[in-house]
C-alpha atoms as a PDB file:
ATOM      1  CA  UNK A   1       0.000   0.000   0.000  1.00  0.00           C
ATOM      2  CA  UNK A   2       1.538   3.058  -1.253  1.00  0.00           C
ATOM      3  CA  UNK A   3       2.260   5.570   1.637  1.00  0.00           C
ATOM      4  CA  UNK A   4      -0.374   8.460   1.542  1.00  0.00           C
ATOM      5  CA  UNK A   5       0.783  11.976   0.751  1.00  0.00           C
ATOM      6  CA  UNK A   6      -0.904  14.769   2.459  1.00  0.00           C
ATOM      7  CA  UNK A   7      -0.997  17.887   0.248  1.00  0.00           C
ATOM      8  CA  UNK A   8      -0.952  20.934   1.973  1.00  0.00           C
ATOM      9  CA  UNK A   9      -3.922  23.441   0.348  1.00  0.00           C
ATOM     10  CA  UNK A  10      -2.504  26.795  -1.159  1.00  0.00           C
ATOM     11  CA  UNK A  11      -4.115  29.370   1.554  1.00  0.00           C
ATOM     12  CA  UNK A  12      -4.774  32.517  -0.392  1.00  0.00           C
ATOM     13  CA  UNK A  13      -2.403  35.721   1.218  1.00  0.00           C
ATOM     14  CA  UNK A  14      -4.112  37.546   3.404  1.00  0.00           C
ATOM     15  CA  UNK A  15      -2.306  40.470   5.725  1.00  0.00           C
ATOM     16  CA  UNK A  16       0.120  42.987   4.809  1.00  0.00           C
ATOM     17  CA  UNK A  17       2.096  41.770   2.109  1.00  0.00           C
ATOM     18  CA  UNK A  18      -1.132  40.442   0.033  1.00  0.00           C
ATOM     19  CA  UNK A  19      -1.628  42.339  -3.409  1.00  0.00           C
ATOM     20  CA  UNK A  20      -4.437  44.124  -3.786  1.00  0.00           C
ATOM     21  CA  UNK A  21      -5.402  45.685  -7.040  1.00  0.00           C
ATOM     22  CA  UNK A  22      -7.239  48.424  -5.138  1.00  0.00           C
ATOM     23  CA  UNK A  23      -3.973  50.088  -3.418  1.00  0.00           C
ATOM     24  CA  UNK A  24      -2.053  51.692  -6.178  1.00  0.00           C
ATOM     25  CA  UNK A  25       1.611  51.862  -4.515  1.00  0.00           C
ATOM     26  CA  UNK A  26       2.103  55.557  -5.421  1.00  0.00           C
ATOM     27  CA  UNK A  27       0.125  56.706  -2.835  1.00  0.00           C
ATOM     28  CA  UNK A  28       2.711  58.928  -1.548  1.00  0.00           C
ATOM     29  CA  UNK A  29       2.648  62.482  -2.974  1.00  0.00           C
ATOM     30  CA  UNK A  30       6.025  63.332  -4.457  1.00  0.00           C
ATOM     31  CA  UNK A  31       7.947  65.981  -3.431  1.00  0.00           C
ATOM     32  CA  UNK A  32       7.341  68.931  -4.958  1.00  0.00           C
ATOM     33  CA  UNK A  33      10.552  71.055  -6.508  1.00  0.00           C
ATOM     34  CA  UNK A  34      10.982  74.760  -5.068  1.00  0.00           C
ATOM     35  CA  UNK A  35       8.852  77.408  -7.229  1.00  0.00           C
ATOM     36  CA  UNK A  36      11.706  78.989  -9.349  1.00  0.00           C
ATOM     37  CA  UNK A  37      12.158  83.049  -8.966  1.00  0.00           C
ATOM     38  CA  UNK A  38      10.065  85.180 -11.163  1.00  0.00           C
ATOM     39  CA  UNK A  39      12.106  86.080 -14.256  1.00  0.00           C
ATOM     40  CA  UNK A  40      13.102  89.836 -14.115  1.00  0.00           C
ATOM     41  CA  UNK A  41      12.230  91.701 -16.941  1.00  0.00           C
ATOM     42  CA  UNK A  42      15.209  93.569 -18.689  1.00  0.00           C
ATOM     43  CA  UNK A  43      15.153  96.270 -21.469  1.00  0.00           C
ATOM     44  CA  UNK A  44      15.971  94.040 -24.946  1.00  0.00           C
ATOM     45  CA  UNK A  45      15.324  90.732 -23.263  1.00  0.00           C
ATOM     46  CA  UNK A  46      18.821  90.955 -22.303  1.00  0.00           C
ATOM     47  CA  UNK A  47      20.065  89.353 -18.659  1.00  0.00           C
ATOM     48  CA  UNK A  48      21.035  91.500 -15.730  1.00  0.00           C
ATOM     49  CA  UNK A  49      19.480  94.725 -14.542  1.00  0.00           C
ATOM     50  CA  UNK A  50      19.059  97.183 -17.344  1.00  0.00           C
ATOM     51  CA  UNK A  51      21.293 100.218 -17.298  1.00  0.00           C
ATOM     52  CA  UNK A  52      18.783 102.601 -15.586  1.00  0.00           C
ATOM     53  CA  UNK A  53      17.898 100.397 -13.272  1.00  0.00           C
ATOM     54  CA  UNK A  54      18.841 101.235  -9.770  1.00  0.00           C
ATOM     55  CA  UNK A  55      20.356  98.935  -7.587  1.00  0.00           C
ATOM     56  CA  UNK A  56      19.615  98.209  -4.225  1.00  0.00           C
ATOM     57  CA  UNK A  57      16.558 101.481  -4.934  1.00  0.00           C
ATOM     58  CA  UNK A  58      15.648 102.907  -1.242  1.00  0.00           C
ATOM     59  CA  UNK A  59      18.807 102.005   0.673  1.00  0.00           C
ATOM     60  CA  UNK A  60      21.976 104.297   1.601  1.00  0.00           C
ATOM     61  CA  UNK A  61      19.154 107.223   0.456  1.00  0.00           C
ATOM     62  CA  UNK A  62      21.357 109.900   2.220  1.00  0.00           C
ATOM     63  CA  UNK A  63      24.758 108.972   1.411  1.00  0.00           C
ATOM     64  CA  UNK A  64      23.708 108.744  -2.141  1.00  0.00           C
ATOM     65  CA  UNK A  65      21.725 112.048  -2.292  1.00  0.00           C
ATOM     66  CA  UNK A  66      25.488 113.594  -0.775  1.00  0.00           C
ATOM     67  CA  UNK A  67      27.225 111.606  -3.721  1.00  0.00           C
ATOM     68  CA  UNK A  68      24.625 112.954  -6.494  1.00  0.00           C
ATOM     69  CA  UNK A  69      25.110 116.528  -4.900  1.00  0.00           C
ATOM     70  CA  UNK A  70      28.791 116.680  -5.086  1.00  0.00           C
ATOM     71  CA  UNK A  71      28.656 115.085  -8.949  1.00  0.00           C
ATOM     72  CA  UNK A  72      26.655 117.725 -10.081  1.00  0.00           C
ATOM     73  CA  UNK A  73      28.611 120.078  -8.663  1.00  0.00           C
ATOM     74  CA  UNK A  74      31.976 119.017  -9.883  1.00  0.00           C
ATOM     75  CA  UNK A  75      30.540 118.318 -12.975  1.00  0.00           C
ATOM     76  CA  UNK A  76      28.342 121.782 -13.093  1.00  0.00           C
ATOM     77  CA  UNK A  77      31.664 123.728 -12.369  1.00  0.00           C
ATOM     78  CA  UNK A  78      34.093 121.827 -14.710  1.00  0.00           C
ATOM     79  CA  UNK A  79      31.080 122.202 -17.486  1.00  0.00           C
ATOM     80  CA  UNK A  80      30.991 126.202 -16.692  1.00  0.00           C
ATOM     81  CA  UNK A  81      35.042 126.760 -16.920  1.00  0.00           C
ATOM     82  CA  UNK A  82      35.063 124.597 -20.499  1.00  0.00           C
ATOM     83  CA  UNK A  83      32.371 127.650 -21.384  1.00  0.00           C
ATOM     84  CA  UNK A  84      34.537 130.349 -20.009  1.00  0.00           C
ATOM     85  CA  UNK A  85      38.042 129.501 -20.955  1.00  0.00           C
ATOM     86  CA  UNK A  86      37.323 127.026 -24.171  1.00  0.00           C
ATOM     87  CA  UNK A  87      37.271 130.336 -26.202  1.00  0.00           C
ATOM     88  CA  UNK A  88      40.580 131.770 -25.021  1.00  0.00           C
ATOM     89  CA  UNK A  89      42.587 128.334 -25.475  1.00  0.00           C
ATOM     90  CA  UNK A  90      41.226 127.850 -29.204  1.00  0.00           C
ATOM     91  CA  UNK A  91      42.651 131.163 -30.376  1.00  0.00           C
ATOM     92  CA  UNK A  92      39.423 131.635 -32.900  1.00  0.00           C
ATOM     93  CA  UNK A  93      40.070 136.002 -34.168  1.00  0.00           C
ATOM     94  CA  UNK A  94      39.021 138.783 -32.033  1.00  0.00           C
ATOM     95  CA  UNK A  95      36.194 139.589 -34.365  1.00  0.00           C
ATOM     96  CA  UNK A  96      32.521 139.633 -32.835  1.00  0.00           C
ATOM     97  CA  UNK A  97      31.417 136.749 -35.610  1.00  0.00           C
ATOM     98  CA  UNK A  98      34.676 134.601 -34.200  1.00  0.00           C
ATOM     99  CA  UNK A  99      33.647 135.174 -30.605  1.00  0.00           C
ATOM    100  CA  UNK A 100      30.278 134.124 -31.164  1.00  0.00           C
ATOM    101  CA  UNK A 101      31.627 131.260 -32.830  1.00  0.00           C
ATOM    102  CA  UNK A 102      34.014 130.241 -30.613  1.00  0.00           C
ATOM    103  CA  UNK A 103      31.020 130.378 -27.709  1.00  0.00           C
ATOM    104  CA  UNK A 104      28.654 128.082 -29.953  1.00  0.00           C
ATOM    105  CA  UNK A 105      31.932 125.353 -30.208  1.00  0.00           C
ATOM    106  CA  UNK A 106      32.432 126.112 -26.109  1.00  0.00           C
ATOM    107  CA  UNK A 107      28.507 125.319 -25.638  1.00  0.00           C
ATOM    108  CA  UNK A 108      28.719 122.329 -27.232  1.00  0.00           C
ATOM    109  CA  UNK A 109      31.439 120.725 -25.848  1.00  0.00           C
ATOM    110  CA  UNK A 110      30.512 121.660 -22.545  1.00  0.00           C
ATOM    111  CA  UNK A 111      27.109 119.990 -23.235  1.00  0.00           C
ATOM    112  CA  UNK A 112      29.126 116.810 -24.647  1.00  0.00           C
ATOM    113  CA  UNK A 113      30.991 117.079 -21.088  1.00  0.00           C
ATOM    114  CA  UNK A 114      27.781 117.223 -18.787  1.00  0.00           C
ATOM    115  CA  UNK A 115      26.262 114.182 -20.957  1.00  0.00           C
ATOM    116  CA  UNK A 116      29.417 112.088 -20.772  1.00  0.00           C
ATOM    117  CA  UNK A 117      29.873 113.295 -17.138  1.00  0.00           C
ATOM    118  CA  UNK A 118      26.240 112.120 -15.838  1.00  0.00           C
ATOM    119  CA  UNK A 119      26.273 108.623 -17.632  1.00  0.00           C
ATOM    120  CA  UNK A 120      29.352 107.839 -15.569  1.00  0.00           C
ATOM    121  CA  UNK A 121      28.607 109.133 -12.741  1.00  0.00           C
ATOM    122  CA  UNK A 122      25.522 107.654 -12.893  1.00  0.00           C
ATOM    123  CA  UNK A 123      27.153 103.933 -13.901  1.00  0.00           C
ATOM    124  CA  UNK A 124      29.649 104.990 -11.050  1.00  0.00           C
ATOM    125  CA  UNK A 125      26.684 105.516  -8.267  1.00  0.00           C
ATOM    126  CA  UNK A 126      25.109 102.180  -9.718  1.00  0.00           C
ATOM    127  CA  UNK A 127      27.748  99.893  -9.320  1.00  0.00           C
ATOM    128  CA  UNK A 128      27.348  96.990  -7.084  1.00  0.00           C
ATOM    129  CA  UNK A 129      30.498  97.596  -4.944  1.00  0.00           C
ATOM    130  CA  UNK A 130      29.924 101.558  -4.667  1.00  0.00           C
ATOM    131  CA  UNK A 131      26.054 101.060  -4.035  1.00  0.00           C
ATOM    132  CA  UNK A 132      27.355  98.700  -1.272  1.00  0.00           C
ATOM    133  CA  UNK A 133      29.918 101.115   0.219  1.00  0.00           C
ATOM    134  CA  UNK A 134      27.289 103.968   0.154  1.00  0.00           C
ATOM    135  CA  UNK A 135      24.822 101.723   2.303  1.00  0.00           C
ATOM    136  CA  UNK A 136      26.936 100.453   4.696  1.00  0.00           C
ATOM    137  CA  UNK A 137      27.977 104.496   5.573  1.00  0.00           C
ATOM    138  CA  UNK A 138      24.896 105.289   5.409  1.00  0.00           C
ATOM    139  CA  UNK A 139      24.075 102.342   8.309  1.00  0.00           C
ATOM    140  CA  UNK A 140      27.082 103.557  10.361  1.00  0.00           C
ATOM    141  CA  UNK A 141      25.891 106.671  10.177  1.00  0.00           C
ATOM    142  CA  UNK A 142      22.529 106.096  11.392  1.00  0.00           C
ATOM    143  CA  UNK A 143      24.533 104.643  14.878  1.00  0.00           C
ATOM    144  CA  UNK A 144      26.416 108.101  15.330  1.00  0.00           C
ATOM    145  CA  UNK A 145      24.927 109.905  18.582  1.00  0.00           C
ATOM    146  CA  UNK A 146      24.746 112.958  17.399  1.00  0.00           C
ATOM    147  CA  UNK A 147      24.786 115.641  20.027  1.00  0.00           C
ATOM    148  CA  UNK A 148      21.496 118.041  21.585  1.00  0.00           C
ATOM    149  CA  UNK A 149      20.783 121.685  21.185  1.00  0.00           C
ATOM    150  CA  UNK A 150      21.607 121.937  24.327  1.00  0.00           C
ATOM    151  CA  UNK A 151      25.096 120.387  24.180  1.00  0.00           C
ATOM    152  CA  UNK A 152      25.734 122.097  21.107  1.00  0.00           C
ATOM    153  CA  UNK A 153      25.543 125.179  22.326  1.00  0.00           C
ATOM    154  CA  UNK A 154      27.379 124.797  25.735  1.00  0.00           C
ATOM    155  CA  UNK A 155      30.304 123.666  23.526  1.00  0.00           C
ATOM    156  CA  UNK A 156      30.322 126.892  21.319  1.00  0.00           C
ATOM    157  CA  UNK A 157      30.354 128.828  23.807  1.00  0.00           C
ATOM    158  CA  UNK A 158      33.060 127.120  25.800  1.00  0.00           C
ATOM    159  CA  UNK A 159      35.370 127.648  22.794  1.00  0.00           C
ATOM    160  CA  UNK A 160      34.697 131.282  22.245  1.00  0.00           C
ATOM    161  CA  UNK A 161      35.534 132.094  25.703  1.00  0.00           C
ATOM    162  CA  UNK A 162      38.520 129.891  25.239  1.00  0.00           C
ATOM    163  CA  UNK A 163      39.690 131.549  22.264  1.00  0.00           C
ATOM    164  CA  UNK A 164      38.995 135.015  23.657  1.00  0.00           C
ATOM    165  CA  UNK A 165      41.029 134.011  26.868  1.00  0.00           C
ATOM    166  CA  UNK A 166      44.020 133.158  24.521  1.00  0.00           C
ATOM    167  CA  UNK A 167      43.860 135.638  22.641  1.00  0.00           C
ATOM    168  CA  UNK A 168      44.208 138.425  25.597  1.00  0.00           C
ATOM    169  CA  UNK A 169      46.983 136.652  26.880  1.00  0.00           C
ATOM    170  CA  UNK A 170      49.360 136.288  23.584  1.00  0.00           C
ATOM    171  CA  UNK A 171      48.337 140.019  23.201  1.00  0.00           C
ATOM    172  CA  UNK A 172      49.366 140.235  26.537  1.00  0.00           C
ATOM    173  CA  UNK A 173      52.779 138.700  26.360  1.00  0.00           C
ATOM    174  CA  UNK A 174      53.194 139.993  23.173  1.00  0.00           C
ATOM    175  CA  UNK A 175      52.718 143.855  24.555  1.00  0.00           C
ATOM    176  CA  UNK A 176      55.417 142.932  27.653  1.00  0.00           C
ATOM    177  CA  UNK A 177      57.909 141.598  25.026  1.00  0.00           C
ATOM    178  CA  UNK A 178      57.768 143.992  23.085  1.00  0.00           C
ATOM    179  CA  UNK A 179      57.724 147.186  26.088  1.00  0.00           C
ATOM    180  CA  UNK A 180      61.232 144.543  27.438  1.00  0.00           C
ATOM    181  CA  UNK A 181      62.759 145.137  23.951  1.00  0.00           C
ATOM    182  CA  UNK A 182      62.109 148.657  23.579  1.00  0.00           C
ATOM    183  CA  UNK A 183      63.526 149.155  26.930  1.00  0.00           C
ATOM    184  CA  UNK A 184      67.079 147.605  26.145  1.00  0.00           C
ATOM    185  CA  UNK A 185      67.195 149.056  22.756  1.00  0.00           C
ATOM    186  CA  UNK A 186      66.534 146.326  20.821  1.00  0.00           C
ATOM    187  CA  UNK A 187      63.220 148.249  19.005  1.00  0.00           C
ATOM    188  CA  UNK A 188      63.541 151.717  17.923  1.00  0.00           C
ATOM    189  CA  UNK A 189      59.770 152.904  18.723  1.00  0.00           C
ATOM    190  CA  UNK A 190      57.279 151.753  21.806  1.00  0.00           C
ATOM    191  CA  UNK A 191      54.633 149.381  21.017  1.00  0.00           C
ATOM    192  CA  UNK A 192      51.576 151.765  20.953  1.00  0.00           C
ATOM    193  CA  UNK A 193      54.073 154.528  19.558  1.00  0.00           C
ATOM    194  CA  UNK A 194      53.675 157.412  21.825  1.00  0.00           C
ATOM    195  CA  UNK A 195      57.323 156.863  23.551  1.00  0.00           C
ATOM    196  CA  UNK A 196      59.353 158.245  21.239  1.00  0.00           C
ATOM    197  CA  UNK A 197      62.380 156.254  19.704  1.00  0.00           C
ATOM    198  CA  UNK A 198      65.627 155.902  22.331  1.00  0.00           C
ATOM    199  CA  UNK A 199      68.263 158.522  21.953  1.00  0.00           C
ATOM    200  CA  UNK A 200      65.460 161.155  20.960  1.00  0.00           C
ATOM    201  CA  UNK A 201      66.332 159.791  17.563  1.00  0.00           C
END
């Protein structure tokens, strides 16, 4: 009699690691990717700020207001003296037609000069290491304690009597030197005049 074999039945999976055609394994939500930074729009689709464009625009207001002030002025004064003396150093003739002349050539170089002047100044004021300078004085400013009314005006006044106080006593010594000198013959005439000169002289 053959020997009996005992099959064991296939038990269907059941738990955890059964399949089931209703769970989709991508039920985790990926990971989204950080929204990129808006584009900034340039002047010719070109990259970078555009050349107007101000850099940094509302910080360091003061130091660059003090910057923009002293520009125009240098530039304002050098554009003035290329009016006034451009005629003299380009020897055009005395005549009233050559003078006008040489004004009209004066004018426009001295307009060429305040262009040219202002677009470097102004690329000058813009540029990322200057812009950065002119903020961080104008943060170290903003820590200085400046001083009270009050304060202010205790100072002044403590050096005007100081300087009056030196003043009377160098004209002081000077009056006594010069009175010691007169008196051994080293000066000719008193120091306020009215002693005569030594030796009735």
């Amino acid at each position: 009699m053959p020997p009996e074999t005992t099959e064991k039945p296939e038990t269907a999976e059941t738990g955890a690691d059964a399949a089931d055609p209703s769970v989709d394994d991508r039920d985790e939500t990926p990971s989204r990717p950080p929204p990129a930074p808006p584009a900034v729009a340039t002047a010719g689709g070109r990259g970078g700020p555009g050349y107007f464009a101000i850099y940094k625009k509302g910080q360091g207001y003061w130091t660059r207001m003090g910057t923009a002030a002293g520009a125009l002025l240098l530039g304002g004064l050098t554009a003035y003296n290329l009016y006034v003396y451009l005629p003299v150093l380009i020897h055009f003739d005395t005549t009233p037609a050559g003078q006008a002349h040489a004004h009209r050539v004066a004018a426009v170089v001295a307009s060429l000069f305040v262009v040219g002047f202002a677009a470097l100044a102004w690329w000058l004021m813009n540029k990322k290491d200057n812009v950065d300078f002119l903020i961080a004085t104008d943060s170290e400013m903003k820590k200085v304690n400046w001083t009270s009314r009050k304060e202010l005006i205790g100072s002044t006044k403590v050096v005007i009597v100081f300087m009056f106080l030196i003043a009377i006593f160098l004209f002081t010594v000077d009056i006594l030197f010069s009175y010691f000198f007169y008196l051994i013959g080293v000066l000719r005439h008193s120091p306020f005049g009215g002693g005569g000169t030594i030796g009735g002289g």
